[in-house]
PDB file of N, CA and C in Angstrom:
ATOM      1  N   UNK A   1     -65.743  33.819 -58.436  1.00  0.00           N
ATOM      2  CA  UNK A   1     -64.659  33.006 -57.923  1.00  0.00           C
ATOM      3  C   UNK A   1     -64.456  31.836 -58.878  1.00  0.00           C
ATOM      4  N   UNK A   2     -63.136  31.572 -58.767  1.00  0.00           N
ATOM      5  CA  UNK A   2     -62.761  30.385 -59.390  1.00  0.00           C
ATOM      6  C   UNK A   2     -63.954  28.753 -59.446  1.00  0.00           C
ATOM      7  N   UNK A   3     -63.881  27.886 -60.258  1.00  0.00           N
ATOM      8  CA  UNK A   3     -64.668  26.897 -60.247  1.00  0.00           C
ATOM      9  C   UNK A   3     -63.823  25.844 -59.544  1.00  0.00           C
ATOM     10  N   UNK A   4     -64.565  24.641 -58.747  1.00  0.00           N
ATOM     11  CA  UNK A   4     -63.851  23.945 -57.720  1.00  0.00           C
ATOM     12  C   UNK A   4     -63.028  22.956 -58.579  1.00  0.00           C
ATOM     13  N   UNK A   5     -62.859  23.051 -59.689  1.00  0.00           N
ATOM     14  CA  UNK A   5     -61.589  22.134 -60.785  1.00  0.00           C
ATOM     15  C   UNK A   5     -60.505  22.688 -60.135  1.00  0.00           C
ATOM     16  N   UNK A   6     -60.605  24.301 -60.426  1.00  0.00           N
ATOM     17  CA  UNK A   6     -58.962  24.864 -60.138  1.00  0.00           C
ATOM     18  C   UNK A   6     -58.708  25.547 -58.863  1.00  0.00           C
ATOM     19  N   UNK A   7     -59.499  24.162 -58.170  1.00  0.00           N
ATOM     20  CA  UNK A   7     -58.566  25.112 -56.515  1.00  0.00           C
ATOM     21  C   UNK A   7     -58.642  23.815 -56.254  1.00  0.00           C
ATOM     22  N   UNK A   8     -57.185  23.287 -55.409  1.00  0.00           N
ATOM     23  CA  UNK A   8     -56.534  22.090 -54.672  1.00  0.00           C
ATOM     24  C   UNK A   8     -56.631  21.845 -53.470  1.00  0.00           C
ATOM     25  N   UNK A   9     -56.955  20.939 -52.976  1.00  0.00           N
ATOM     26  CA  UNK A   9     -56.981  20.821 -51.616  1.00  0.00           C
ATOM     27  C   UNK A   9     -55.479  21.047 -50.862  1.00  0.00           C
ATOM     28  N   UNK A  10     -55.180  21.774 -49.791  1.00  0.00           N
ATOM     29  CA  UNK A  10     -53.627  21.905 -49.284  1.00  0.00           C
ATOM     30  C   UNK A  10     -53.464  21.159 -48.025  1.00  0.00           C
ATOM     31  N   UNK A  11     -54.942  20.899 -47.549  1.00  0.00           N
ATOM     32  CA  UNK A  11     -54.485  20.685 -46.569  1.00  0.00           C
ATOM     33  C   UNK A  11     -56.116  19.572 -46.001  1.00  0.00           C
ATOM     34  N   UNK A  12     -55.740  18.179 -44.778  1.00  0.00           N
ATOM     35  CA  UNK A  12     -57.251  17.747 -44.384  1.00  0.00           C
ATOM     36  C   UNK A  12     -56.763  17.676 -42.910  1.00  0.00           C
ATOM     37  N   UNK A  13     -57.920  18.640 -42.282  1.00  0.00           N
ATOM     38  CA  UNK A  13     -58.238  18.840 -40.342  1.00  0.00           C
ATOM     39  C   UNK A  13     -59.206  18.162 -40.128  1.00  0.00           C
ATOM     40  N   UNK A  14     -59.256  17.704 -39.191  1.00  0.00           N
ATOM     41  CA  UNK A  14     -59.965  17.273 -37.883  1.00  0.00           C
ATOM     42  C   UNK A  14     -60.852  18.302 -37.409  1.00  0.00           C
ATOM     43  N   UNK A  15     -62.385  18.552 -37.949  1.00  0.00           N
ATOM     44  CA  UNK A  15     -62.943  19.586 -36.998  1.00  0.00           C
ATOM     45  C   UNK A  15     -63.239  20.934 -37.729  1.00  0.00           C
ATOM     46  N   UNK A  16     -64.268  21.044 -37.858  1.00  0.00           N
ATOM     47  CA  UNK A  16     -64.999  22.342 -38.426  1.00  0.00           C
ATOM     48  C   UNK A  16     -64.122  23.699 -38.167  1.00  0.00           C
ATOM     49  N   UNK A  17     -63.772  23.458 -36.499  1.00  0.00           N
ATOM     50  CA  UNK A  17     -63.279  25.035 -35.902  1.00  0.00           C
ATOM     51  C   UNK A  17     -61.999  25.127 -36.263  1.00  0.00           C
ATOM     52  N   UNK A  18     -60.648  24.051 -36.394  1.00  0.00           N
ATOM     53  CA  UNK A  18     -59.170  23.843 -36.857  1.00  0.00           C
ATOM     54  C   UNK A  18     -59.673  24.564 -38.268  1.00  0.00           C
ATOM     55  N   UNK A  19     -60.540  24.132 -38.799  1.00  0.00           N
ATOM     56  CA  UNK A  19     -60.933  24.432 -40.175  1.00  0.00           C
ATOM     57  C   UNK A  19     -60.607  25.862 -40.387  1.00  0.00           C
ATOM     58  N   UNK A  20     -62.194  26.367 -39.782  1.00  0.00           N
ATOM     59  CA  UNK A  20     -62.412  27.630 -39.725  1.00  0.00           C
ATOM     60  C   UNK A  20     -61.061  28.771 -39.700  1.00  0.00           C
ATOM     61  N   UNK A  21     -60.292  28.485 -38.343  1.00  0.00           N
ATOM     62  CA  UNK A  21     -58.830  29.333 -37.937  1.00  0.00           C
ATOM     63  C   UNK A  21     -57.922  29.760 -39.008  1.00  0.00           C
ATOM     64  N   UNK A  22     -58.150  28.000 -39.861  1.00  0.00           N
ATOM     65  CA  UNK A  22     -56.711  28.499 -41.281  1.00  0.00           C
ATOM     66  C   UNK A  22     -57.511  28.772 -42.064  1.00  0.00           C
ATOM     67  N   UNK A  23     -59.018  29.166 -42.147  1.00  0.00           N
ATOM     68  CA  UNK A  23     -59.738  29.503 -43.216  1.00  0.00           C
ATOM     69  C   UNK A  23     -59.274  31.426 -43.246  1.00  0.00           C
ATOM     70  N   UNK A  24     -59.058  31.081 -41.718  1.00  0.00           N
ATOM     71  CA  UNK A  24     -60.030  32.803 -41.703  1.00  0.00           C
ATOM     72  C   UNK A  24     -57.590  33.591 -41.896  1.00  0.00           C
ATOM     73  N   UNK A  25     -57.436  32.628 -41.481  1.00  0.00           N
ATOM     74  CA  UNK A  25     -55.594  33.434 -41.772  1.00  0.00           C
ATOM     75  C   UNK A  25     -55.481  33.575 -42.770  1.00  0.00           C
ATOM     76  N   UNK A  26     -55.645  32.291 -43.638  1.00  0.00           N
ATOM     77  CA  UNK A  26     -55.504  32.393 -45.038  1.00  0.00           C
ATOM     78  C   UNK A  26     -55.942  33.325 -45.738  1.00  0.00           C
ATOM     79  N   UNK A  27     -57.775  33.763 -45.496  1.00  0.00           N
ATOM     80  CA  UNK A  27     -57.869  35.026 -46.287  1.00  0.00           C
ATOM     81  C   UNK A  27     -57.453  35.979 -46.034  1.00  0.00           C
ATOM     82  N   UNK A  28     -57.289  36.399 -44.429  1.00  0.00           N
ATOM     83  CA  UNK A  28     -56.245  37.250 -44.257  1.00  0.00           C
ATOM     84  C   UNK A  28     -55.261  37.960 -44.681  1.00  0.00           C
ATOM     85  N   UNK A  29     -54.400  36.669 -45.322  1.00  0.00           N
ATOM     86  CA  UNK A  29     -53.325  36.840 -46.352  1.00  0.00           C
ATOM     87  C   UNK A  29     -53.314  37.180 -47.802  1.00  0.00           C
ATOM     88  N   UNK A  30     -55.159  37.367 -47.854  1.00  0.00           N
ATOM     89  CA  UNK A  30     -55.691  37.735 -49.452  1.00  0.00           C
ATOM     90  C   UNK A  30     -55.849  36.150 -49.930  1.00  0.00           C
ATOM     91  N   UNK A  31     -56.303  34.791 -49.560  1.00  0.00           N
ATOM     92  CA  UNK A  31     -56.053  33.830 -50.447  1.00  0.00           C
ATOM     93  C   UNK A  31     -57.277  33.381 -50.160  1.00  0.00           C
ATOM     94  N   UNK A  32     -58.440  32.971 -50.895  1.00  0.00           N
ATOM     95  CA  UNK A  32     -59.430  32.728 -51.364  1.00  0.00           C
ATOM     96  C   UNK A  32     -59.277  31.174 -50.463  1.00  0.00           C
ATOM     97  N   UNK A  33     -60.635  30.868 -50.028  1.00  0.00           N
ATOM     98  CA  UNK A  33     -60.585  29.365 -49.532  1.00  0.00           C
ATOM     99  C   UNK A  33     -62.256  28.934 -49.509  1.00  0.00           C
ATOM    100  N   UNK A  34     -62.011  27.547 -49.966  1.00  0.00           N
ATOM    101  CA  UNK A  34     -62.979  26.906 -49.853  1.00  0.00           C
ATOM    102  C   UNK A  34     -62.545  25.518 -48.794  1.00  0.00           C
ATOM    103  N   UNK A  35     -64.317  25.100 -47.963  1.00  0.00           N
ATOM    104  CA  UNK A  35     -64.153  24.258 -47.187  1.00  0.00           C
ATOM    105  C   UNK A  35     -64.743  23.176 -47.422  1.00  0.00           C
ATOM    106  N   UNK A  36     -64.456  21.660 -47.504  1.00  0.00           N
ATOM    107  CA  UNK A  36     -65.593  20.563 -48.037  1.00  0.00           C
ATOM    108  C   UNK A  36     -65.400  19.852 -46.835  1.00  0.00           C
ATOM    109  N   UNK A  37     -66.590  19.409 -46.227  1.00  0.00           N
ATOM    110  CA  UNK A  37     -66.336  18.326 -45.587  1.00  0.00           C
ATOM    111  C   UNK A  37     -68.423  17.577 -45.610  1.00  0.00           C
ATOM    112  N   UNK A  38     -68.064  16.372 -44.904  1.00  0.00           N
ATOM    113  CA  UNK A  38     -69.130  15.795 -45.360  1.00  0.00           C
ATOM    114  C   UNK A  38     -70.384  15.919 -44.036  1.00  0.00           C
ATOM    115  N   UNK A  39     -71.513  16.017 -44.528  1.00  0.00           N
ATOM    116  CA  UNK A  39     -72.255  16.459 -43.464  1.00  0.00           C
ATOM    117  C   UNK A  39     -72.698  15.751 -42.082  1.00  0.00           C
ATOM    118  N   UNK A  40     -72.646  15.040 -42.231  1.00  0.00           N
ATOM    119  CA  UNK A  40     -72.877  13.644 -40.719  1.00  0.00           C
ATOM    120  C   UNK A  40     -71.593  14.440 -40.038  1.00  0.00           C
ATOM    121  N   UNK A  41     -70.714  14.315 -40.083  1.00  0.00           N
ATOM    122  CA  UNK A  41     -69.655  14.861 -39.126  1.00  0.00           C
ATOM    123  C   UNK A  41     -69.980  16.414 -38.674  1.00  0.00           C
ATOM    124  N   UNK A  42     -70.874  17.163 -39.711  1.00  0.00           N
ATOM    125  CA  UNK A  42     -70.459  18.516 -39.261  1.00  0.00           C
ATOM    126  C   UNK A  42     -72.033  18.592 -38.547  1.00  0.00           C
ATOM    127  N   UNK A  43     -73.080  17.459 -38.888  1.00  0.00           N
ATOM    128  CA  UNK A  43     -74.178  17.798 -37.696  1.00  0.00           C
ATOM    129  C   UNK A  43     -74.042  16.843 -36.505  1.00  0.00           C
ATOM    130  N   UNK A  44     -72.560  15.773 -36.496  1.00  0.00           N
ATOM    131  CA  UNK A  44     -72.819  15.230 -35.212  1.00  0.00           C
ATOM    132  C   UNK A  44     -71.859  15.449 -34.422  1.00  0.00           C
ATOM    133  N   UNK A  45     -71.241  16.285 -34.769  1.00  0.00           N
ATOM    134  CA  UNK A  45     -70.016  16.488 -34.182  1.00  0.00           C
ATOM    135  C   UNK A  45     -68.469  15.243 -34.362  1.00  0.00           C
ATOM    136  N   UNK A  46     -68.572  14.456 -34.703  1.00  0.00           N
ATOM    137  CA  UNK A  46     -68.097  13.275 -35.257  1.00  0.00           C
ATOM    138  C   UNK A  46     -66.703  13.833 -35.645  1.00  0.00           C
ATOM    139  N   UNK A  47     -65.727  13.030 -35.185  1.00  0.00           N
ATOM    140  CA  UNK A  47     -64.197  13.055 -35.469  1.00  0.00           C
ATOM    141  C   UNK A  47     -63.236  12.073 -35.766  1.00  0.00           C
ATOM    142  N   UNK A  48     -63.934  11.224 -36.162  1.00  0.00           N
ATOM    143  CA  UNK A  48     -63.347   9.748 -36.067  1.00  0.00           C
ATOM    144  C   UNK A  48     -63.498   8.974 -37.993  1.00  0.00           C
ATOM    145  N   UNK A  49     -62.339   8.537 -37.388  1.00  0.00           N
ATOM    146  CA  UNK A  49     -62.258   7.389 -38.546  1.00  0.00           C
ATOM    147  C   UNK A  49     -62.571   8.351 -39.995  1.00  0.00           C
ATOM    148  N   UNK A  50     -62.165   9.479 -40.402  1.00  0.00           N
ATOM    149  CA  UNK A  50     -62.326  10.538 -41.672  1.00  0.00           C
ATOM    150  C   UNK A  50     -63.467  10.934 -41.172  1.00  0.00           C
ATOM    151  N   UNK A  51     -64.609  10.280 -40.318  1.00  0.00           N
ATOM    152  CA  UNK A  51     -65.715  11.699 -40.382  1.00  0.00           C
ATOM    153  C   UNK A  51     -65.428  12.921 -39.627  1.00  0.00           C
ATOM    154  N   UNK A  52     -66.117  13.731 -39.812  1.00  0.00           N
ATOM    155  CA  UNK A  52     -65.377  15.182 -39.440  1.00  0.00           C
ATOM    156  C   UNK A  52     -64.209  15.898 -40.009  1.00  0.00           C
ATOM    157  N   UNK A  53     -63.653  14.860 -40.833  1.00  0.00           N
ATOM    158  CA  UNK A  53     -62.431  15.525 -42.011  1.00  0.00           C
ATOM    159  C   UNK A  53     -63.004  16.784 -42.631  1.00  0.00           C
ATOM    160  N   UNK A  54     -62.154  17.777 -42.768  1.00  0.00           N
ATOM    161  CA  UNK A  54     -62.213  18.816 -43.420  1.00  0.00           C
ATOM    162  C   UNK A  54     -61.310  19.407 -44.262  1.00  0.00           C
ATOM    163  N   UNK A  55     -61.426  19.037 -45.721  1.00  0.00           N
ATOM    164  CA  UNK A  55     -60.672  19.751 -46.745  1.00  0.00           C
ATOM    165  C   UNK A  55     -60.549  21.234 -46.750  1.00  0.00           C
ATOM    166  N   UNK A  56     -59.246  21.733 -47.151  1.00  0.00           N
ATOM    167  CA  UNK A  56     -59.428  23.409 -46.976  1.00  0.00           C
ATOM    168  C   UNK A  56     -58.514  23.045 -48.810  1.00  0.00           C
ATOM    169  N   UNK A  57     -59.404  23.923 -49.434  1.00  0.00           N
ATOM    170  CA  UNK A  57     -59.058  23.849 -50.808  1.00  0.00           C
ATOM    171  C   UNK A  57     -58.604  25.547 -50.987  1.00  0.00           C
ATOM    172  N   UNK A  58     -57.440  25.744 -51.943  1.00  0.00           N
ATOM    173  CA  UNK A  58     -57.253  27.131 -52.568  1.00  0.00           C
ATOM    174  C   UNK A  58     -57.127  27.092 -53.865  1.00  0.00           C
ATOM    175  N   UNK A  59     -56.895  28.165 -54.822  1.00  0.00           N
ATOM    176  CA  UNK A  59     -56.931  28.057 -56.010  1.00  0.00           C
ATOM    177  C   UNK A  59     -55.392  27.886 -56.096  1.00  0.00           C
ATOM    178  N   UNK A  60     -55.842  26.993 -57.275  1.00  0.00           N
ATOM    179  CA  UNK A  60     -54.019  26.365 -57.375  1.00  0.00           C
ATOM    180  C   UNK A  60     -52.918  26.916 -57.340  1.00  0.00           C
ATOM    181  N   UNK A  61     -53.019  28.483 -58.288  1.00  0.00           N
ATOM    182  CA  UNK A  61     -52.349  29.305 -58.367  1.00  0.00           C
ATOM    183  C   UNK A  61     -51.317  29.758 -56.802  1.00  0.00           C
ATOM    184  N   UNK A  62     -52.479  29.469 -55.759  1.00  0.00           N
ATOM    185  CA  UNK A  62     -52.024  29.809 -54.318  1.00  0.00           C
ATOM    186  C   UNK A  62     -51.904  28.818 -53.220  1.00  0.00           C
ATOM    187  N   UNK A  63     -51.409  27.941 -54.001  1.00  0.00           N
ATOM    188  CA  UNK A  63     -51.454  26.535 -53.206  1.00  0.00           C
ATOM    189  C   UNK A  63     -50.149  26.506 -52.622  1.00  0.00           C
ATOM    190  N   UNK A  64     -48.879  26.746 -53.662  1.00  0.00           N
ATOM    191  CA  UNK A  64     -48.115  26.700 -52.661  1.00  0.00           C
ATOM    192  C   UNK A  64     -47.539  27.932 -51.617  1.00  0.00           C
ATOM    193  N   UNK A  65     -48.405  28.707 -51.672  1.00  0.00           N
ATOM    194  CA  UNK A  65     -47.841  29.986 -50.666  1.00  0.00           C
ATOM    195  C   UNK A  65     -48.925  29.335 -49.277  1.00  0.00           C
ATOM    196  N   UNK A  66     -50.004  29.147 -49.476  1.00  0.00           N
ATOM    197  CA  UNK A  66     -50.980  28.249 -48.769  1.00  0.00           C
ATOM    198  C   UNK A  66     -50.287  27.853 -47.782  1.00  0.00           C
ATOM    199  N   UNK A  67     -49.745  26.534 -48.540  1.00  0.00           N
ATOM    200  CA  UNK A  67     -49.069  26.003 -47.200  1.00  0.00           C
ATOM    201  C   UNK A  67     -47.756  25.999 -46.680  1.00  0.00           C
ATOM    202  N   UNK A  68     -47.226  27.382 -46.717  1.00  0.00           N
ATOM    203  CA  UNK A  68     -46.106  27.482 -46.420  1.00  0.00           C
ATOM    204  C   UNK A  68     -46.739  28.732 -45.404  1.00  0.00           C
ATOM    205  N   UNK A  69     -47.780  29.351 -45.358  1.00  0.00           N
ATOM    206  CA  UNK A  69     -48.569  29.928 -44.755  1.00  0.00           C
ATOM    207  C   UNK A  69     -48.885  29.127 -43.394  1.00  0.00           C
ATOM    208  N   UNK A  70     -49.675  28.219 -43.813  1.00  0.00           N
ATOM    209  CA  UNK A  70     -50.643  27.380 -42.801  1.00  0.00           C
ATOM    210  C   UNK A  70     -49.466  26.236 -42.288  1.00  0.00           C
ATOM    211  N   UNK A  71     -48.196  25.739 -42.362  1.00  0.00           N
ATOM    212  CA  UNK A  71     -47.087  24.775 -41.742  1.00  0.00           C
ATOM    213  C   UNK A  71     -47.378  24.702 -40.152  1.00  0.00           C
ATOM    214  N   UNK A  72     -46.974  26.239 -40.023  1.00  0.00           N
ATOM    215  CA  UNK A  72     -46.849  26.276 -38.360  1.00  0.00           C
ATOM    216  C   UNK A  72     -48.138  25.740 -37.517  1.00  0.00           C
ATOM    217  N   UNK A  73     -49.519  26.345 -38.323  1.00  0.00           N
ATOM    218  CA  UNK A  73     -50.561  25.966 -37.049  1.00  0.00           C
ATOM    219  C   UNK A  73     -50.966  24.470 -37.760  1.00  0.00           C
ATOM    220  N   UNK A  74     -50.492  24.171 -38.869  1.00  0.00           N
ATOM    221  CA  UNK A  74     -50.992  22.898 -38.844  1.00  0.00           C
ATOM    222  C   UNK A  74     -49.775  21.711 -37.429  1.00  0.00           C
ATOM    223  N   UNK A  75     -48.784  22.187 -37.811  1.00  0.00           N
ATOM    224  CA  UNK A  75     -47.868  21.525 -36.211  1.00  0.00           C
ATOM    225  C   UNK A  75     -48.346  21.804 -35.102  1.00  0.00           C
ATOM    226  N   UNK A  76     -48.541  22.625 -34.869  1.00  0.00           N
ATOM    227  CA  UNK A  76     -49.324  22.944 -33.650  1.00  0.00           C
ATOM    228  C   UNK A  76     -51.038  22.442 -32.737  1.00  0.00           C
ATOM    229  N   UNK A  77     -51.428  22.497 -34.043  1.00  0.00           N
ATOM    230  CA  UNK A  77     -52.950  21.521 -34.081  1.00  0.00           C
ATOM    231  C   UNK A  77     -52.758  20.301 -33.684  1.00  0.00           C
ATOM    232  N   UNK A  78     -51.545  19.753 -34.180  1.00  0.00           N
ATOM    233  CA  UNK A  78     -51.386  18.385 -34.027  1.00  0.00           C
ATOM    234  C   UNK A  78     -51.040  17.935 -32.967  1.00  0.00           C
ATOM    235  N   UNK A  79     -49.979  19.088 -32.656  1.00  0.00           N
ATOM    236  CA  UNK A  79     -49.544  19.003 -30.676  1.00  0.00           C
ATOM    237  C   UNK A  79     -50.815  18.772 -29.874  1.00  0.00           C
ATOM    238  N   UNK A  80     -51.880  19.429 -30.053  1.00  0.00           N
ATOM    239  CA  UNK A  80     -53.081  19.908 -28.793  1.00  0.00           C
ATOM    240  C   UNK A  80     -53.559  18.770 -29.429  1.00  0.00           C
TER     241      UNK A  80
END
């Protein structure tokens, strides 16, 4: 797989599992994803103030199909 230079972040969630959902569509769609987020949030459950932020990175090449992919449930996430 690509090295983490050439894949962009498209998108930052709230929450390991929001994470997970557009992780798992995205490859779905064939598009490679990586997830960063920082660890205090993901062992305390923590959602506040950027902890618990979760970067969903793709390779650049597929960045913008990415998020023209992921639009809808990112609106929707935001509703709930």
């Amino acid at each position: 797989m690509a090295g983490k230079s050439q894949f962009e972040i498209i998108s930052r969630v709230h929450g390991k599992e929001i994470a997970q959902v557009i992780k798992a569509h995205l490859e779905s769609e064939g598009i490679p994803v990586e997830l960063q987020y920082e660890s205090a949030g993901l062992l305390y459950g923590i959602t506040v103030d950027g902890i618990g932020e979760v970067k969903i990175l793709v390779p650049k090449d597929c960045a913008e199909e990415a998020r023209r992919i992921i639009e809808p449930q990112e609106s929707a996430a935001e509703e709930e």
